[in-house]
PDB file of N, CA and C in Angstrom:
ATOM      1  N   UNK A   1      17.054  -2.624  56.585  1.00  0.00           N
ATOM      2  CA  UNK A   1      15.677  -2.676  56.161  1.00  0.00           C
ATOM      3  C   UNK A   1      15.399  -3.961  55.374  1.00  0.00           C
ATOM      4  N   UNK A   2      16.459  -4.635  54.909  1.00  0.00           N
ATOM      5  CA  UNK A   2      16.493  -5.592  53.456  1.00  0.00           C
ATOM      6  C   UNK A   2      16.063  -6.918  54.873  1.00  0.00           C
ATOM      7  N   UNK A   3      17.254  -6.824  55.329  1.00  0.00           N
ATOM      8  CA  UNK A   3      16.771  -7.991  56.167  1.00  0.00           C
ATOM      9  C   UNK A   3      15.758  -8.317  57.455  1.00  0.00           C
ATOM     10  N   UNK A   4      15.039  -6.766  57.495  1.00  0.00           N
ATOM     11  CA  UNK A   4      13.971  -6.668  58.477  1.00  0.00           C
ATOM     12  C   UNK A   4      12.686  -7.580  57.478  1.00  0.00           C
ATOM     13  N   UNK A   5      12.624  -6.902  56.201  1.00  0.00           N
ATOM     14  CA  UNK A   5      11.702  -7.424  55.661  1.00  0.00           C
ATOM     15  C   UNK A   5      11.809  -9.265  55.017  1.00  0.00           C
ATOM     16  N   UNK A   6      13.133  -9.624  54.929  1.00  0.00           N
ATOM     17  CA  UNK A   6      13.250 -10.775  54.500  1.00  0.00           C
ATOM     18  C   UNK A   6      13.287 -11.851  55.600  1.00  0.00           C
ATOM     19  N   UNK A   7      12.944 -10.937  57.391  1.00  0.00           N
ATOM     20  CA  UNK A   7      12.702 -12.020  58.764  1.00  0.00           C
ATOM     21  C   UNK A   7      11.312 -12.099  58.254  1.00  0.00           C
ATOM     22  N   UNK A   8      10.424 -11.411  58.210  1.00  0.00           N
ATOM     23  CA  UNK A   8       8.955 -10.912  57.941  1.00  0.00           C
ATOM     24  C   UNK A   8       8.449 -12.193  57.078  1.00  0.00           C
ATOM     25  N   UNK A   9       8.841 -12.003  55.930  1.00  0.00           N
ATOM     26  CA  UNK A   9       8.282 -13.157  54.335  1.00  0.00           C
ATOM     27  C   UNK A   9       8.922 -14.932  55.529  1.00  0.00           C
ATOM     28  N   UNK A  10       9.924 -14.752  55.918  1.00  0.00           N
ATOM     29  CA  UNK A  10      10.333 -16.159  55.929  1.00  0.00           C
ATOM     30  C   UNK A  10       9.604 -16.527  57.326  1.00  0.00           C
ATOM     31  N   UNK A  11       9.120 -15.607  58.205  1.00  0.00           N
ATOM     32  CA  UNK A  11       8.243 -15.976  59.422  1.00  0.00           C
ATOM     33  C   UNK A  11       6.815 -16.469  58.552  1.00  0.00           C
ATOM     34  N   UNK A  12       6.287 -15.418  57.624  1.00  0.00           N
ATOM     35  CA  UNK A  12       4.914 -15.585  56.840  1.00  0.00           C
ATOM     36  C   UNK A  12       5.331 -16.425  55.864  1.00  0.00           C
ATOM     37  N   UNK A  13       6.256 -17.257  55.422  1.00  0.00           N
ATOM     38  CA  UNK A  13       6.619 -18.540  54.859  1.00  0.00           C
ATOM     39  C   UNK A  13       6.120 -19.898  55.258  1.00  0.00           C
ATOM     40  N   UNK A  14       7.011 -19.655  56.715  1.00  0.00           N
ATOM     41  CA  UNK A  14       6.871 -20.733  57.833  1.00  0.00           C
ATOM     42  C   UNK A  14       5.525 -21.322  57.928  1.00  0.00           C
ATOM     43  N   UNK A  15       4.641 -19.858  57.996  1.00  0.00           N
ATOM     44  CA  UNK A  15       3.150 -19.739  58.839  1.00  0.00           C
ATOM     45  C   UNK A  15       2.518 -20.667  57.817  1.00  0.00           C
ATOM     46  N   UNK A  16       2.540 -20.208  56.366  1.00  0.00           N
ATOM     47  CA  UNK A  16       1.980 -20.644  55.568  1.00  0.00           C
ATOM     48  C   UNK A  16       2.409 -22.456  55.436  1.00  0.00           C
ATOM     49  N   UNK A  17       3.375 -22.608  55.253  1.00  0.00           N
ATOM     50  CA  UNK A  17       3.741 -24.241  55.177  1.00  0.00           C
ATOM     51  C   UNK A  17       3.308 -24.907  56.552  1.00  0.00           C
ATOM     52  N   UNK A  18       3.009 -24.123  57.617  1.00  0.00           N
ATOM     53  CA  UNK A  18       2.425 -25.389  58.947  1.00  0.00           C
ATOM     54  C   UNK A  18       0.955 -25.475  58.325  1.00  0.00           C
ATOM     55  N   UNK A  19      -0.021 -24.316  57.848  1.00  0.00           N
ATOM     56  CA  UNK A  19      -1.181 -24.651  57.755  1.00  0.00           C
ATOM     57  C   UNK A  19      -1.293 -25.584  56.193  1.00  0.00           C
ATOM     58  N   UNK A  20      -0.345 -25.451  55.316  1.00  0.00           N
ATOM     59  CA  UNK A  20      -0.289 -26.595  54.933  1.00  0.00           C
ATOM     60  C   UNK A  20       0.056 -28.040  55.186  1.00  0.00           C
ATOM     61  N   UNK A  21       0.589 -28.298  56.174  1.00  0.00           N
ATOM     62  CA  UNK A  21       0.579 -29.098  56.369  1.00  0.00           C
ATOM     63  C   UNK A  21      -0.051 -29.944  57.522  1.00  0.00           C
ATOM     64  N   UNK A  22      -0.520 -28.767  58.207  1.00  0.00           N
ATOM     65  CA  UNK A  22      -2.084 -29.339  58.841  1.00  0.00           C
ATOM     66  C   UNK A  22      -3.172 -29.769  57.667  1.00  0.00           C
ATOM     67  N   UNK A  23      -3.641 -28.800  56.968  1.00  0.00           N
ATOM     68  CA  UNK A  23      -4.517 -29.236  55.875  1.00  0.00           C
ATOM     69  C   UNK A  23      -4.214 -30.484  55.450  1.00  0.00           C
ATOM     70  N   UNK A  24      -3.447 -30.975  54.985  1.00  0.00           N
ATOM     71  CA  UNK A  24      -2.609 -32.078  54.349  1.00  0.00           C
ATOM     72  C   UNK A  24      -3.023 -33.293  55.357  1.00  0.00           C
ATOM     73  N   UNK A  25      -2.241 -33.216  56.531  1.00  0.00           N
ATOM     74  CA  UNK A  25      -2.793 -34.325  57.887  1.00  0.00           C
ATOM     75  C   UNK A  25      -4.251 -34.635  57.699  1.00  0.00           C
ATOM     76  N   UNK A  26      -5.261 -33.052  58.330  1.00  0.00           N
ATOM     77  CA  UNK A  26      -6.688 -33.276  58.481  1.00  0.00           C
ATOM     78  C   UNK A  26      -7.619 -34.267  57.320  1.00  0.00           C
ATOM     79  N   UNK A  27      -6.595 -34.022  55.998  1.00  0.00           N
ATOM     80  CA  UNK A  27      -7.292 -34.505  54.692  1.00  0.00           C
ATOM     81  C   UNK A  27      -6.206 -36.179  54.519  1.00  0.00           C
ATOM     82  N   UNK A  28      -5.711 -36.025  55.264  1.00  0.00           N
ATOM     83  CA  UNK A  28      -4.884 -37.790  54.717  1.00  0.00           C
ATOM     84  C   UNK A  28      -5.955 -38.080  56.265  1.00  0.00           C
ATOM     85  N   UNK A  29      -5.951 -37.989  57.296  1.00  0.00           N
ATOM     86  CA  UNK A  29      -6.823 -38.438  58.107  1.00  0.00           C
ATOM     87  C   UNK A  29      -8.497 -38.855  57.707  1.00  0.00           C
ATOM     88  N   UNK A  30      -8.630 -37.360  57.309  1.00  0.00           N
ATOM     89  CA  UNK A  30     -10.377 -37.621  56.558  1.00  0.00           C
ATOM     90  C   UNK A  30     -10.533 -39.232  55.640  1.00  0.00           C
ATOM     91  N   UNK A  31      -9.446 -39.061  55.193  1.00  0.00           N
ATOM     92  CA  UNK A  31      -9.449 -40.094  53.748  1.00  0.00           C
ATOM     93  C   UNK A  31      -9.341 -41.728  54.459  1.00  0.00           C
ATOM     94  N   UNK A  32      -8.529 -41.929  55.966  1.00  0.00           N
ATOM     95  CA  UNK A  32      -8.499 -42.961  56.466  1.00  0.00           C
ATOM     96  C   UNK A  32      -9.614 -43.215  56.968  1.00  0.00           C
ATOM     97  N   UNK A  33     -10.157 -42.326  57.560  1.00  0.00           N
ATOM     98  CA  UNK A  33     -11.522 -42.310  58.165  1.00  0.00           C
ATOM     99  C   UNK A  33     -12.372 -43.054  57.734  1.00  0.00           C
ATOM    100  N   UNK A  34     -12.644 -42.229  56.473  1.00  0.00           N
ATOM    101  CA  UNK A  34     -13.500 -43.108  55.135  1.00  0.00           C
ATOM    102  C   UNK A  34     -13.181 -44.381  55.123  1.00  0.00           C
ATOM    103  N   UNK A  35     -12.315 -44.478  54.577  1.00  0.00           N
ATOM    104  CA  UNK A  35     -11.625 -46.258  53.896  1.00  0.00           C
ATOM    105  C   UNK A  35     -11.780 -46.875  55.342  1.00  0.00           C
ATOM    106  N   UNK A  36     -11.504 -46.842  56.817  1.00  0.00           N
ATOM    107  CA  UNK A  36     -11.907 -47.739  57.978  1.00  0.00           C
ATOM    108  C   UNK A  36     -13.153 -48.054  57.777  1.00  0.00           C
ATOM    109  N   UNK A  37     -14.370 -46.485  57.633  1.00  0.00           N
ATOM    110  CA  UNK A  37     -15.638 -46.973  57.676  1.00  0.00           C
ATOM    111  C   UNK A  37     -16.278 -47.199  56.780  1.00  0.00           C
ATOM    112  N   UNK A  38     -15.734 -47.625  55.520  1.00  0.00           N
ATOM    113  CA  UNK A  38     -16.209 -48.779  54.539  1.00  0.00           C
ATOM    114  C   UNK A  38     -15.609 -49.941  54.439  1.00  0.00           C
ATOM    115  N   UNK A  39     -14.642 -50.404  54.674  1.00  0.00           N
ATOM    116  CA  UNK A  39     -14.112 -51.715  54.819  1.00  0.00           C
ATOM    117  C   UNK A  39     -14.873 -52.534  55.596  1.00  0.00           C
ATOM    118  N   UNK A  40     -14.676 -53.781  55.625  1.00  0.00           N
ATOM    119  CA  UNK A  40     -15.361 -54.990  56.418  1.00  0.00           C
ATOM    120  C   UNK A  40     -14.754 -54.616  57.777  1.00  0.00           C
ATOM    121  N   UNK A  41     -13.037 -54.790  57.661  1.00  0.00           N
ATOM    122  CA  UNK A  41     -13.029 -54.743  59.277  1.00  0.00           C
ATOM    123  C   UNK A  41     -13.009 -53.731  60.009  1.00  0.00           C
ATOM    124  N   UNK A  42     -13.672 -52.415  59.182  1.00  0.00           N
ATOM    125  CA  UNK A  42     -14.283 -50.855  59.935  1.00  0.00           C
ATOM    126  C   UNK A  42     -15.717 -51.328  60.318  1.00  0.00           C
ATOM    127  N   UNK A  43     -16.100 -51.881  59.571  1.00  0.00           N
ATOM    128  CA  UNK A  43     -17.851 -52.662  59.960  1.00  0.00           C
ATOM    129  C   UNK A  43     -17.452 -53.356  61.355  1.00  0.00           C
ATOM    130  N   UNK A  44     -16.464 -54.542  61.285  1.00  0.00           N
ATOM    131  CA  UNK A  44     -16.274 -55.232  62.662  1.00  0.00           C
ATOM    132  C   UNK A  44     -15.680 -54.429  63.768  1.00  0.00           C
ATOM    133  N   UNK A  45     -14.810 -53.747  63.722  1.00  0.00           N
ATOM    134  CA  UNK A  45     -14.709 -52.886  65.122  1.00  0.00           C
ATOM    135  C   UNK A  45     -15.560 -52.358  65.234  1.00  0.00           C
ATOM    136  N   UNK A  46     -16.390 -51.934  64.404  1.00  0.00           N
ATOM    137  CA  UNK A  46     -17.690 -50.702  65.058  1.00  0.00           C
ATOM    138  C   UNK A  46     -18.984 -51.691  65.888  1.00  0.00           C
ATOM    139  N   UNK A  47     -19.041 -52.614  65.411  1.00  0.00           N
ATOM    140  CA  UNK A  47     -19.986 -53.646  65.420  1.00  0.00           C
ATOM    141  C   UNK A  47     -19.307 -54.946  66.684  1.00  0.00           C
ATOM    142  N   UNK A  48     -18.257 -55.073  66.790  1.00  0.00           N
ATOM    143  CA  UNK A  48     -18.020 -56.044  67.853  1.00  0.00           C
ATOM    144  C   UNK A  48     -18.316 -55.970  69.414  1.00  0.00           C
ATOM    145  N   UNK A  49     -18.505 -54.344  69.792  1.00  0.00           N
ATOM    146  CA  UNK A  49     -19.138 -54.452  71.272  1.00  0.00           C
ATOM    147  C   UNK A  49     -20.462 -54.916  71.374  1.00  0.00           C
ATOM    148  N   UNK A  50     -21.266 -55.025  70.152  1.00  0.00           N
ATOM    149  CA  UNK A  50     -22.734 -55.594  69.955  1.00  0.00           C
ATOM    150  C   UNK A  50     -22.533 -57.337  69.739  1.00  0.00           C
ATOM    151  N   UNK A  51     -21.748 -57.684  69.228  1.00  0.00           N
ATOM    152  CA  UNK A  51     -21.538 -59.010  69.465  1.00  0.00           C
ATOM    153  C   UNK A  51     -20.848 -59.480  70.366  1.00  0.00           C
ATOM    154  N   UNK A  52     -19.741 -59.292  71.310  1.00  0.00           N
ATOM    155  CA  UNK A  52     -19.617 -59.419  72.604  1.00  0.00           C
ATOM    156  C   UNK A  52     -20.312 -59.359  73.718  1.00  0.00           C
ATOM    157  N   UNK A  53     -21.329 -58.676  73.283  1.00  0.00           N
ATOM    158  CA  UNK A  53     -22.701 -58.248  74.410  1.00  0.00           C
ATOM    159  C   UNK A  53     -23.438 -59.394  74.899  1.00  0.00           C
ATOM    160  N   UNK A  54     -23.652 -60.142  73.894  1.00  0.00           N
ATOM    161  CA  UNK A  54     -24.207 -61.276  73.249  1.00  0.00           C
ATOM    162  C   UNK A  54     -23.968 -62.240  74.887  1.00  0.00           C
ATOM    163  N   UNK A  55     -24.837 -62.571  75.267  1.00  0.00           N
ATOM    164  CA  UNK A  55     -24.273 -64.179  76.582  1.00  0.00           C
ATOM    165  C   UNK A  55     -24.090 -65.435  75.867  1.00  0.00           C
ATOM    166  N   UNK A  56     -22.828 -65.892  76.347  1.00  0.00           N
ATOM    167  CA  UNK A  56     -22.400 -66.861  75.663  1.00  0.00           C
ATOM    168  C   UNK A  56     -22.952 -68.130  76.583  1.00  0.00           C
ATOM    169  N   UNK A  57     -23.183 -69.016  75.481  1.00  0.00           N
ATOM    170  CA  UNK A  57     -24.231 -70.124  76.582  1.00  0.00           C
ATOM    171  C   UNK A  57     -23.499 -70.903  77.300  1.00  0.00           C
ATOM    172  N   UNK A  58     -23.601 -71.421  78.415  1.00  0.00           N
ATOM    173  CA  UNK A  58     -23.109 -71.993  79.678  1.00  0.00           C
ATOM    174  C   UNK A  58     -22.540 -73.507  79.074  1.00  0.00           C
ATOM    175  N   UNK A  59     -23.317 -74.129  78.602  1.00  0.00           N
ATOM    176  CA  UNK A  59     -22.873 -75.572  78.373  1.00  0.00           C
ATOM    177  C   UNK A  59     -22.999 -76.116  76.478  1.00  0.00           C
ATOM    178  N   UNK A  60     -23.363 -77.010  76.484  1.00  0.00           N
ATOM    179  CA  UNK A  60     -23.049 -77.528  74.572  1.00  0.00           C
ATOM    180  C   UNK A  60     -24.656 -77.516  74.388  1.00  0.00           C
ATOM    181  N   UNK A  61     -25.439 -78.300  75.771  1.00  0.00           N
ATOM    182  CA  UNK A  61     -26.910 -77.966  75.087  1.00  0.00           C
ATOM    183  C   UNK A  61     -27.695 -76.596  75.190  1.00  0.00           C
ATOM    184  N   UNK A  62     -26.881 -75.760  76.312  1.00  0.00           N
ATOM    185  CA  UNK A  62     -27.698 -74.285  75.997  1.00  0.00           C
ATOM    186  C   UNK A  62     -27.274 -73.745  74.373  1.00  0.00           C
ATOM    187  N   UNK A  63     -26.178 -74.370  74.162  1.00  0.00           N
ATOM    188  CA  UNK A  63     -25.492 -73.526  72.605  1.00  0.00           C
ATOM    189  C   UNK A  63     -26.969 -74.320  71.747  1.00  0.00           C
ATOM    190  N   UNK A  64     -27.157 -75.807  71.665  1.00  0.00           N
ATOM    191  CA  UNK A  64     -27.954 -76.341  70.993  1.00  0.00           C
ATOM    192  C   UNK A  64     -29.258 -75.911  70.872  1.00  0.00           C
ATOM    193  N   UNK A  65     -29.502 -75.576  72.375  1.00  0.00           N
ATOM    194  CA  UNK A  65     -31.080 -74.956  71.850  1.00  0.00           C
ATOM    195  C   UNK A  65     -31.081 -73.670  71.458  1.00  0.00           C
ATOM    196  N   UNK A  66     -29.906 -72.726  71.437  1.00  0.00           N
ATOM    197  CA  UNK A  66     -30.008 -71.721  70.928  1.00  0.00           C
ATOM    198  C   UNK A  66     -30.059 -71.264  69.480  1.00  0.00           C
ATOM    199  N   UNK A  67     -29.315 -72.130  68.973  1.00  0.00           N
ATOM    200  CA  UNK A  67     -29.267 -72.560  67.412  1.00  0.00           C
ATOM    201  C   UNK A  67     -30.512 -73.423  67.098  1.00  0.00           C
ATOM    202  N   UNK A  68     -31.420 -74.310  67.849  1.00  0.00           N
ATOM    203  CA  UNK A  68     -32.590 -74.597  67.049  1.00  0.00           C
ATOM    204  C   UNK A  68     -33.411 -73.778  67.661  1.00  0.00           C
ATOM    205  N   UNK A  69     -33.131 -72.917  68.014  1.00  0.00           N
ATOM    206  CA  UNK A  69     -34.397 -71.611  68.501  1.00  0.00           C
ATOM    207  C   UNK A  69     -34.349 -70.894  67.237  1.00  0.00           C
ATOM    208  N   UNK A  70     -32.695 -70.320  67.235  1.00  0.00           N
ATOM    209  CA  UNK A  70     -32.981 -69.608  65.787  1.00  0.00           C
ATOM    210  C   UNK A  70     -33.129 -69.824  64.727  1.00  0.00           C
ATOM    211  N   UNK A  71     -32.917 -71.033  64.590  1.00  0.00           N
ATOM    212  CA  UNK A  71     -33.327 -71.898  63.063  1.00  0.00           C
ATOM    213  C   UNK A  71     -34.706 -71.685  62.713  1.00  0.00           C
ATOM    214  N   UNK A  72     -35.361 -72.221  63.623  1.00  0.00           N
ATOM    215  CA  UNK A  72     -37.222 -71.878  64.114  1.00  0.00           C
ATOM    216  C   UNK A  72     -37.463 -70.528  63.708  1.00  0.00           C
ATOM    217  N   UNK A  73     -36.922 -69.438  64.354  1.00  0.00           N
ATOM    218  CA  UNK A  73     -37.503 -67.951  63.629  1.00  0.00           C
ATOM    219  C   UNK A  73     -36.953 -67.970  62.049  1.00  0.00           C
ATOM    220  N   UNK A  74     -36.010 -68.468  61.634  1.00  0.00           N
ATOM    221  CA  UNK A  74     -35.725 -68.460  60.408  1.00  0.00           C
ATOM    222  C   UNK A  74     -36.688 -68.777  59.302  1.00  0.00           C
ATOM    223  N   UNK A  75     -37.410 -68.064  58.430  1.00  0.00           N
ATOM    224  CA  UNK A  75     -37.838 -68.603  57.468  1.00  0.00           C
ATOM    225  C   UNK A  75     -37.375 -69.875  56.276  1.00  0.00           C
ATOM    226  N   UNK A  76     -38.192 -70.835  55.829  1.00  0.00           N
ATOM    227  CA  UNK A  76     -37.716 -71.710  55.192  1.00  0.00           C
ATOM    228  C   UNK A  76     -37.644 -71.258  53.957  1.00  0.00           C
ATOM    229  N   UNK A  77     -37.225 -72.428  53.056  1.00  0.00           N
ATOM    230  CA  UNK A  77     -37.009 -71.738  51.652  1.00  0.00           C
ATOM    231  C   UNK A  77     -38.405 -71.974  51.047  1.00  0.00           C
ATOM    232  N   UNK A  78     -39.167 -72.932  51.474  1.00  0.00           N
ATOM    233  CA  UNK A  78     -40.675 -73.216  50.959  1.00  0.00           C
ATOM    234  C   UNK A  78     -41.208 -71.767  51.491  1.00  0.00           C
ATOM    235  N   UNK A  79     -41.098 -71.505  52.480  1.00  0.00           N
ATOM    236  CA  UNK A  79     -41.882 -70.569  52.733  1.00  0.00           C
ATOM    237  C   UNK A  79     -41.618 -68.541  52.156  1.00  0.00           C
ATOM    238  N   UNK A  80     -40.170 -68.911  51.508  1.00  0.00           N
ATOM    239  CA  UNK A  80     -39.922 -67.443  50.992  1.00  0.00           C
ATOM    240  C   UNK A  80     -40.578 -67.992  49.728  1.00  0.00           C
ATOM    241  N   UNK A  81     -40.776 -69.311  48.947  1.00  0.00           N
ATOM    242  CA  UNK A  81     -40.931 -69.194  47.948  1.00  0.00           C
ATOM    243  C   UNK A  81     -42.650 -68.695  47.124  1.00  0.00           C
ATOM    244  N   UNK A  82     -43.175 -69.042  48.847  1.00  0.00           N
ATOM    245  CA  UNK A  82     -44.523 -68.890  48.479  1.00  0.00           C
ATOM    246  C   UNK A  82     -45.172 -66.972  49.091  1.00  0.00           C
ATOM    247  N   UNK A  83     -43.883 -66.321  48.849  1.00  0.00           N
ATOM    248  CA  UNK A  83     -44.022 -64.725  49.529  1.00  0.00           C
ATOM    249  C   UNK A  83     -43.923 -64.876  51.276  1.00  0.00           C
ATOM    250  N   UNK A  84     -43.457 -65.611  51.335  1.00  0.00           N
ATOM    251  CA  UNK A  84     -42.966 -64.872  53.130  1.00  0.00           C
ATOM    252  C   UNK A  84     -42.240 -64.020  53.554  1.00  0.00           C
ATOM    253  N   UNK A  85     -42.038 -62.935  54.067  1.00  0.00           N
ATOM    254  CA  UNK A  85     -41.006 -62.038  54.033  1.00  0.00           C
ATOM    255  C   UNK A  85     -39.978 -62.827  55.072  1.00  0.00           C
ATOM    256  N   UNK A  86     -38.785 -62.306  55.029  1.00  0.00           N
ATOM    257  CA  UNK A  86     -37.799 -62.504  54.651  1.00  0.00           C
ATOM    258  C   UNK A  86     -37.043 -61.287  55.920  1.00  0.00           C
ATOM    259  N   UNK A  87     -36.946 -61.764  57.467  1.00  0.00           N
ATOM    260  CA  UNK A  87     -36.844 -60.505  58.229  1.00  0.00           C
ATOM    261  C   UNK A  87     -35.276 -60.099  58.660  1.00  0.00           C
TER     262      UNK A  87
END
């Protein structure tokens, strides 16, 4: 009887230490989770299929006019200074 009941506790031992140590995993996982998606380079993997998307320009003057295209939408500093928003 002694050792029917002492298979019993050490099976419901066992049981108990796997779901601890699932808990344990799920919560060291949770915690990486976090810290990836606040870090910078959790920002850049999440964010790099949107900048790869991007067409990369064919030659040196498509790059050129693309950069004084966006310079152009850019607000100046005269012009934030006099309330321009700022997009």
């Amino acid at each position: 009887m002694f050792s029917h009941i002492s298979l019993i506790l050490a099976e419901e031992r066992a049981k108990d230490m796997r779901c601890a140590a699932t808990r344990a995993r799920r919560r060291r996982e949770a915690r990486q989770a976090q810290r990836a998606a606040h870090s910078p380079l959790g920002w850049f993997a999440r964010h790099a299929r949107d900048i790869s998307d991007a067409p990369a320009p064919e030659s040196y003057e498509d790059f050129l006019c693309q950069t004084a295209q966006s310079a152009m939408r850019e607000p100046t500093a005269a012009g934030r200074s006099q309330g321009q928003a700022v997009h």
